[in-house]
C-alpha atoms as a PDB file:
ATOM      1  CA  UNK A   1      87.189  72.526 109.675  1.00  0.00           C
ATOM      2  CA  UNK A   2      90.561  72.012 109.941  1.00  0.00           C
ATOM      3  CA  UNK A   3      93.398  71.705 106.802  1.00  0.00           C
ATOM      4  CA  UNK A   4      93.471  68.214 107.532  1.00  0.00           C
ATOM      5  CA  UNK A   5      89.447  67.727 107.575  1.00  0.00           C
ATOM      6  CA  UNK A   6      89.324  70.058 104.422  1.00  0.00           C
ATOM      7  CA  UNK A   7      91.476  66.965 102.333  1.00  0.00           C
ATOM      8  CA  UNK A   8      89.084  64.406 103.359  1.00  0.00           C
ATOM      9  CA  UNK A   9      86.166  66.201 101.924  1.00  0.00           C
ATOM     10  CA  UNK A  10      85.829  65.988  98.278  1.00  0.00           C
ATOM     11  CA  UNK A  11      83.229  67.412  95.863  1.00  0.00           C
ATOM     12  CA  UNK A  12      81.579  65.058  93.763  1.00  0.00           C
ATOM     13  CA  UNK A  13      83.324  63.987  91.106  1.00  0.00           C
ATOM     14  CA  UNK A  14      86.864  63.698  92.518  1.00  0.00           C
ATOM     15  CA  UNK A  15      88.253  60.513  92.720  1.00  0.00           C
ATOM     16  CA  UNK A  16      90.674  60.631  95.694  1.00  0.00           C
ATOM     17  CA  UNK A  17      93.170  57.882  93.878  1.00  0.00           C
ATOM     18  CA  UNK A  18      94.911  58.947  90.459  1.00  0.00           C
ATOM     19  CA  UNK A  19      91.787  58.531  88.034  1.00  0.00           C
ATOM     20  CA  UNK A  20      91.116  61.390  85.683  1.00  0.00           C
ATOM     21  CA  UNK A  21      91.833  64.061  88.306  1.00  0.00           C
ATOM     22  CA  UNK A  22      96.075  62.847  87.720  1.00  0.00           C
ATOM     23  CA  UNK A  23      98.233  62.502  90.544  1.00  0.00           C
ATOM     24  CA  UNK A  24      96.630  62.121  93.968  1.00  0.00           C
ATOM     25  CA  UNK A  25      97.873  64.793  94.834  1.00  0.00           C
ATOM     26  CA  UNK A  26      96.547  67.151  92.708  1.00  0.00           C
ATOM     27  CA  UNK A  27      93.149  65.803  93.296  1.00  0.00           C
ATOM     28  CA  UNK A  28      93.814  66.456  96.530  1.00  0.00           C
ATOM     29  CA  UNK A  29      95.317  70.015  96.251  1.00  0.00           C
ATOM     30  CA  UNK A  30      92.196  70.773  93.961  1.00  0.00           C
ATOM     31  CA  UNK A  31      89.294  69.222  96.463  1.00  0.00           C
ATOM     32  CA  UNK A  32      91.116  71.194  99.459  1.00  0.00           C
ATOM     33  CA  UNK A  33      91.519  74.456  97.754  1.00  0.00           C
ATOM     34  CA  UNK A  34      87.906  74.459  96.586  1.00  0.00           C
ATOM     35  CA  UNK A  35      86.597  73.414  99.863  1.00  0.00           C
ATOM     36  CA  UNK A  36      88.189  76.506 101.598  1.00  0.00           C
ATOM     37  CA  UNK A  37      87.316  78.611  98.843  1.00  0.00           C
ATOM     38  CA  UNK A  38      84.301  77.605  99.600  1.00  0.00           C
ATOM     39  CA  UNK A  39      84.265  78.020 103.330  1.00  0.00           C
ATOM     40  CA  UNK A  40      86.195  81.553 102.763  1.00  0.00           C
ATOM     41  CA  UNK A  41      83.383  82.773 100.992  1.00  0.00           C
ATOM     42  CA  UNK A  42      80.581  81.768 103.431  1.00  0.00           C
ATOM     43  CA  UNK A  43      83.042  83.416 105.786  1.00  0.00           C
ATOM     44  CA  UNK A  44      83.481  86.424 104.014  1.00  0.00           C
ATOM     45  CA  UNK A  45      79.700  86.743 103.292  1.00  0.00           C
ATOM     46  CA  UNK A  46      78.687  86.205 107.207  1.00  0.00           C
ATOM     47  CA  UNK A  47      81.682  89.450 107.714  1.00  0.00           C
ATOM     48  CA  UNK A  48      80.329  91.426 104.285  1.00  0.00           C
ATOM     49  CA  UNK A  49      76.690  91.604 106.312  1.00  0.00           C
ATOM     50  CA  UNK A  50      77.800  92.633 109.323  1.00  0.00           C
ATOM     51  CA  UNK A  51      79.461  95.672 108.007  1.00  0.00           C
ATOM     52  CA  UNK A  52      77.013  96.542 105.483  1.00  0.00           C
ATOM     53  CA  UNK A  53      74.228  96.177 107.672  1.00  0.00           C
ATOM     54  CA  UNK A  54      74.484  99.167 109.278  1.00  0.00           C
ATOM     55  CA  UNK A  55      74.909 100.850 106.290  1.00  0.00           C
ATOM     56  CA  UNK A  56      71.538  99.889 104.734  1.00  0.00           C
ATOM     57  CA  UNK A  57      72.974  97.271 102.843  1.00  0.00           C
ATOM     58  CA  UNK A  58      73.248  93.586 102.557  1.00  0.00           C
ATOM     59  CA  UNK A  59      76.782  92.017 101.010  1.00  0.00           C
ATOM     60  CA  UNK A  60      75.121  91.806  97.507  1.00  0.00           C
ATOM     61  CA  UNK A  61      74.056  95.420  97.396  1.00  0.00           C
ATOM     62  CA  UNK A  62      77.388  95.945  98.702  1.00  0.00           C
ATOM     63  CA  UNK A  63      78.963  94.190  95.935  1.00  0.00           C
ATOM     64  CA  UNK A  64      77.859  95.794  93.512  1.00  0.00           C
ATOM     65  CA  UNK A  65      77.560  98.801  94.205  1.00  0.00           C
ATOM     66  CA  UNK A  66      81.308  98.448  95.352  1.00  0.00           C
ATOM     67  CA  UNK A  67      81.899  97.501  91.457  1.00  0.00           C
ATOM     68  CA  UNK A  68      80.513 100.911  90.445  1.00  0.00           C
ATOM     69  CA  UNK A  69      82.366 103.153  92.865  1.00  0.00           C
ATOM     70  CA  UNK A  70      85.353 104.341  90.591  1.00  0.00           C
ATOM     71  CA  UNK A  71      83.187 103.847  86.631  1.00  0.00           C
ATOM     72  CA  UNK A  72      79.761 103.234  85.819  1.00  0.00           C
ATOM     73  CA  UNK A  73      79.364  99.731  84.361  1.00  0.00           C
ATOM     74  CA  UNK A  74      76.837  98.181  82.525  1.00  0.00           C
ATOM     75  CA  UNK A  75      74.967  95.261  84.245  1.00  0.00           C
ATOM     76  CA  UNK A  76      76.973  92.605  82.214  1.00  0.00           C
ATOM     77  CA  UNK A  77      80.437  93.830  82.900  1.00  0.00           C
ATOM     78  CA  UNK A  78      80.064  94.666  86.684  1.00  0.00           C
ATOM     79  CA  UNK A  79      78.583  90.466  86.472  1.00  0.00           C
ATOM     80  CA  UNK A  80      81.457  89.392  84.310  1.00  0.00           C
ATOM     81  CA  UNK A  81      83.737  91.395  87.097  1.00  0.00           C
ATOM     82  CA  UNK A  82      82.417  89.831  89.726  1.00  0.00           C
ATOM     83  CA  UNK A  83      82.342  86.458  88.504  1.00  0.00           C
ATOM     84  CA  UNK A  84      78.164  86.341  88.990  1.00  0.00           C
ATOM     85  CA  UNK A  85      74.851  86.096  86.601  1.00  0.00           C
ATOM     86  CA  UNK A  86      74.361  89.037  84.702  1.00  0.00           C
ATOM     87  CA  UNK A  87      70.380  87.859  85.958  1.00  0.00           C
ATOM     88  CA  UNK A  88      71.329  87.898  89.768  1.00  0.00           C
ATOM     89  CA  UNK A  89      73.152  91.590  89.113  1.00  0.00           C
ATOM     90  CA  UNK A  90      70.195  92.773  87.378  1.00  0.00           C
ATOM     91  CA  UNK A  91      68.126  92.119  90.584  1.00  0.00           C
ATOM     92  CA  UNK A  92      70.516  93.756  92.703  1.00  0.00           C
ATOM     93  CA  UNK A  93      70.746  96.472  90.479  1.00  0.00           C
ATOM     94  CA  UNK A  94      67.053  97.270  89.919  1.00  0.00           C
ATOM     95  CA  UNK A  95      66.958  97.146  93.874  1.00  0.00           C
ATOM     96  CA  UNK A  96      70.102  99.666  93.985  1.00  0.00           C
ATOM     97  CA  UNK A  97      68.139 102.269  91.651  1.00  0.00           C
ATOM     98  CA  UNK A  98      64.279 101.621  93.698  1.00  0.00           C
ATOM     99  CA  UNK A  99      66.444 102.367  96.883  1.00  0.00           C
ATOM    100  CA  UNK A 100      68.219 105.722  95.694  1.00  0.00           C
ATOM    101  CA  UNK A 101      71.730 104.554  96.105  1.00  0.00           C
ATOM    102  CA  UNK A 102      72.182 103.743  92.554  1.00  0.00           C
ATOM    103  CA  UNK A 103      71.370 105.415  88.905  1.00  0.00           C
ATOM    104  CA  UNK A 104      71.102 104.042  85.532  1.00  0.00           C
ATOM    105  CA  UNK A 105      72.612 106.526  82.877  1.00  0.00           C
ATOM    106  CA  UNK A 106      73.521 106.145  79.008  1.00  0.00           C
ATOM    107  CA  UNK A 107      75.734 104.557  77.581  1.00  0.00           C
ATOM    108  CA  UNK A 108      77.216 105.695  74.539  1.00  0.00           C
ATOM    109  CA  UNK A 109      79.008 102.563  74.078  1.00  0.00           C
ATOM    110  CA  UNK A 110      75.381 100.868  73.328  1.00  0.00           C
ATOM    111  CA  UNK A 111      71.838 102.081  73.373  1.00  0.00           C
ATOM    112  CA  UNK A 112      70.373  99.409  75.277  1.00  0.00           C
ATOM    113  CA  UNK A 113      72.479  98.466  77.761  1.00  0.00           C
ATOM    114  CA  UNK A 114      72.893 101.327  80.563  1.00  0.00           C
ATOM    115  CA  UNK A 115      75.342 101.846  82.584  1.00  0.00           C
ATOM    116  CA  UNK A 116      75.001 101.645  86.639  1.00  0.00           C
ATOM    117  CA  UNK A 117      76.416 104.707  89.173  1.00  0.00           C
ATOM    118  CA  UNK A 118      76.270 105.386  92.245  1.00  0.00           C
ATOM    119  CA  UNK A 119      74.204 108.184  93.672  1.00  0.00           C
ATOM    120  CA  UNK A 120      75.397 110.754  96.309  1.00  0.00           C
ATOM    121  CA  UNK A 121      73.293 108.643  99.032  1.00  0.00           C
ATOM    122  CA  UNK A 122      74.971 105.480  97.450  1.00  0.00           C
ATOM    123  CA  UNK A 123      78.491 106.824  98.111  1.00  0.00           C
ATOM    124  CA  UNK A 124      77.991 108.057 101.854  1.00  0.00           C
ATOM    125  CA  UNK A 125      76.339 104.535 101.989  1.00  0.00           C
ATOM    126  CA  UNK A 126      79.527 103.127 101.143  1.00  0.00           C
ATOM    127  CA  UNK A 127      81.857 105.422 103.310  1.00  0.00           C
ATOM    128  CA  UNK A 128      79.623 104.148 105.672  1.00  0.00           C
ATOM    129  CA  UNK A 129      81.307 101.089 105.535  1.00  0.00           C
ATOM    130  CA  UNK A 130      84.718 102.021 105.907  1.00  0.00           C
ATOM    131  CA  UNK A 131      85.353 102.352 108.946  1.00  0.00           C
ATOM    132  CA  UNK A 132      85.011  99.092 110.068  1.00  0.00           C
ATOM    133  CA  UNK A 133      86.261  97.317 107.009  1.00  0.00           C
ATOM    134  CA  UNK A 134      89.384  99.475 107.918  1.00  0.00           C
ATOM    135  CA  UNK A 135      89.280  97.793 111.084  1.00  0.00           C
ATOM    136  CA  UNK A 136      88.441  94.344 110.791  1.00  0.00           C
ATOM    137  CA  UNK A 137      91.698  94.382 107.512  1.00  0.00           C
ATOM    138  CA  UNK A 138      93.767  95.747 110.359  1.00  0.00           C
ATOM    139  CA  UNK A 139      92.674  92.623 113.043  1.00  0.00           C
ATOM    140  CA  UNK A 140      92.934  90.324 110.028  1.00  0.00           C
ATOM    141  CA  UNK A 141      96.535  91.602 109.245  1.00  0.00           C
ATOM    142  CA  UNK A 142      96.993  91.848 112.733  1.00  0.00           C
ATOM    143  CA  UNK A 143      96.292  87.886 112.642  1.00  0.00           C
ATOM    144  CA  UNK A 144      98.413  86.980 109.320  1.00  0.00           C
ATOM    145  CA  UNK A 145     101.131  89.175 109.615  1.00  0.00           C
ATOM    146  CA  UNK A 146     101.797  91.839 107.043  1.00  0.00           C
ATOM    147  CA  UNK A 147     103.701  90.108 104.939  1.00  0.00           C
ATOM    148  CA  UNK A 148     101.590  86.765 105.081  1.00  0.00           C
ATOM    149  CA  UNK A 149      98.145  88.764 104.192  1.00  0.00           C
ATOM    150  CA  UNK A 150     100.308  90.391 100.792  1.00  0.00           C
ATOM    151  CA  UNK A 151     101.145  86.954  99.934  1.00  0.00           C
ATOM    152  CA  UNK A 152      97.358  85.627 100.520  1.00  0.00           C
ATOM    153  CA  UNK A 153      96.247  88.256  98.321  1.00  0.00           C
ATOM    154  CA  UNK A 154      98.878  87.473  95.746  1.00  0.00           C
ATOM    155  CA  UNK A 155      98.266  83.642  96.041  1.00  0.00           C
ATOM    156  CA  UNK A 156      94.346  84.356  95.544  1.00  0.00           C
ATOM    157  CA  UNK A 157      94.883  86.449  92.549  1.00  0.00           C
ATOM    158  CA  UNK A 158      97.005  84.286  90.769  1.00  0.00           C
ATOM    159  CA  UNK A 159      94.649  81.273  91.106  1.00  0.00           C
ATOM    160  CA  UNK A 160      91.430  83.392  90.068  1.00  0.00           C
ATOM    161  CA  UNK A 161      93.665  84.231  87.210  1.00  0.00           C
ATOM    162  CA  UNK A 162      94.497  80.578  86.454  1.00  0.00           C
ATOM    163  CA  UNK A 163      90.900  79.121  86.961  1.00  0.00           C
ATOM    164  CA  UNK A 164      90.083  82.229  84.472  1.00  0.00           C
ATOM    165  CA  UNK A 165      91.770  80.544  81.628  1.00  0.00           C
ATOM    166  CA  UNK A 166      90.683  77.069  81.858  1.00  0.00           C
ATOM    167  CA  UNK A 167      87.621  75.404  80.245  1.00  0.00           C
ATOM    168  CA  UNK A 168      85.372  74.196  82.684  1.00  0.00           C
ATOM    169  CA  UNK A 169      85.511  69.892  83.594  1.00  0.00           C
ATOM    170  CA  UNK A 170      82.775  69.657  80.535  1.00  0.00           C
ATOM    171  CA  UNK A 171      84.791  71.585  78.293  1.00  0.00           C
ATOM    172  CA  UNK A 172      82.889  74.878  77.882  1.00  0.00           C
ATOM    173  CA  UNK A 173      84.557  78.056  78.266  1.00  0.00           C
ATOM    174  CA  UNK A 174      85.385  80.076  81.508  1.00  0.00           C
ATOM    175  CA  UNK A 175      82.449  81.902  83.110  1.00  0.00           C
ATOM    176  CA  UNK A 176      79.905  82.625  85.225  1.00  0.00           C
ATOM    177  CA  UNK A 177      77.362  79.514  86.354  1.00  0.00           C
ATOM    178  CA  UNK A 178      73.589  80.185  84.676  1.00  0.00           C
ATOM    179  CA  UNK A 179      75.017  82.445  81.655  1.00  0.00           C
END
């Protein structure tokens, strides 16, 4: 789908002429920025499998166990992290710890709620990995250009950061869907 195919594609809801979504233009800005957010992550998934698979792993084992690499977390904060159901990290988790590549420990913060780490066999599952995520950032710099992929990153941060602090369309706070 091309830039141009991406603005005639709305999500339900937007209105396409100024309406509640303000200026056409913003509706539009909004409708084509979630659509290739959207197709980004289905992209992003499809690469996430292929180097993980070889490792053991799927993209969601991946994940999080990626989100436990440098501190153990608890199940809720490696969900809040990632922007996912605590419910759907739970799974993963539990899956993790069954597998070996993953450990539940105390946390001293609270009693209940452990904390998630990554066994030796976890780690070397990860390093696993590397190599070719090494190599397919280096094609996809290759691709964008240094200075372009900085400014992607930038760009994506900044927007994760802004959709952070706004209540959703319905008014309720920021957060992941099904919590």
């Amino acid at each position: 789908m091309s830039a141009t195919d991406a603005g005639s594609a709305r999500p339900s809801g937007s209105t396409g002429s100024t309406g509640s979504t303000g200026s056409t233009g913003n509706g539009d800005r909004l409708s084509r920025t979630a659509i290739g957010v959207f197709r980004l992550n289905g992209r992003f998934l499809s690469v996430a499998e292929e180097l993980a698979g070889p490792a053991g792993l799927t993209a969601a084992r991946w994940q999080v166990l990626g989100a436990v690499l440098t501190e153990p977390l608890p199940v809720s904060g490696i969900a809040r992290s990632m922007g996912i159901t605590r419910q759907s990290v739970q799974r993963i988790a539990d899956l993790l710890v069954e597998q070996g590549l993953c450990e539940y420990v105390a946390n001293p913060a609270h009693r209940r709620a452990k904390l998630l780490r990554p066994t030796a066999d976890g780690r070397a599952a990860v390093s696993r990995i590397t190599p070719g995520h090494a190599e397919f950032a280096a094609r996809l710099a290759g691709e964008l250009g240094e200075e372009q992929f900085a400014l992607t990153v930038q760009v994506l941060e900044r927007l994760s950061a802004a959709m952070d602090t706004l209540a959703s369309p319905a008014g309720r706070p920021p957060g992941p869907s099904g919590e």
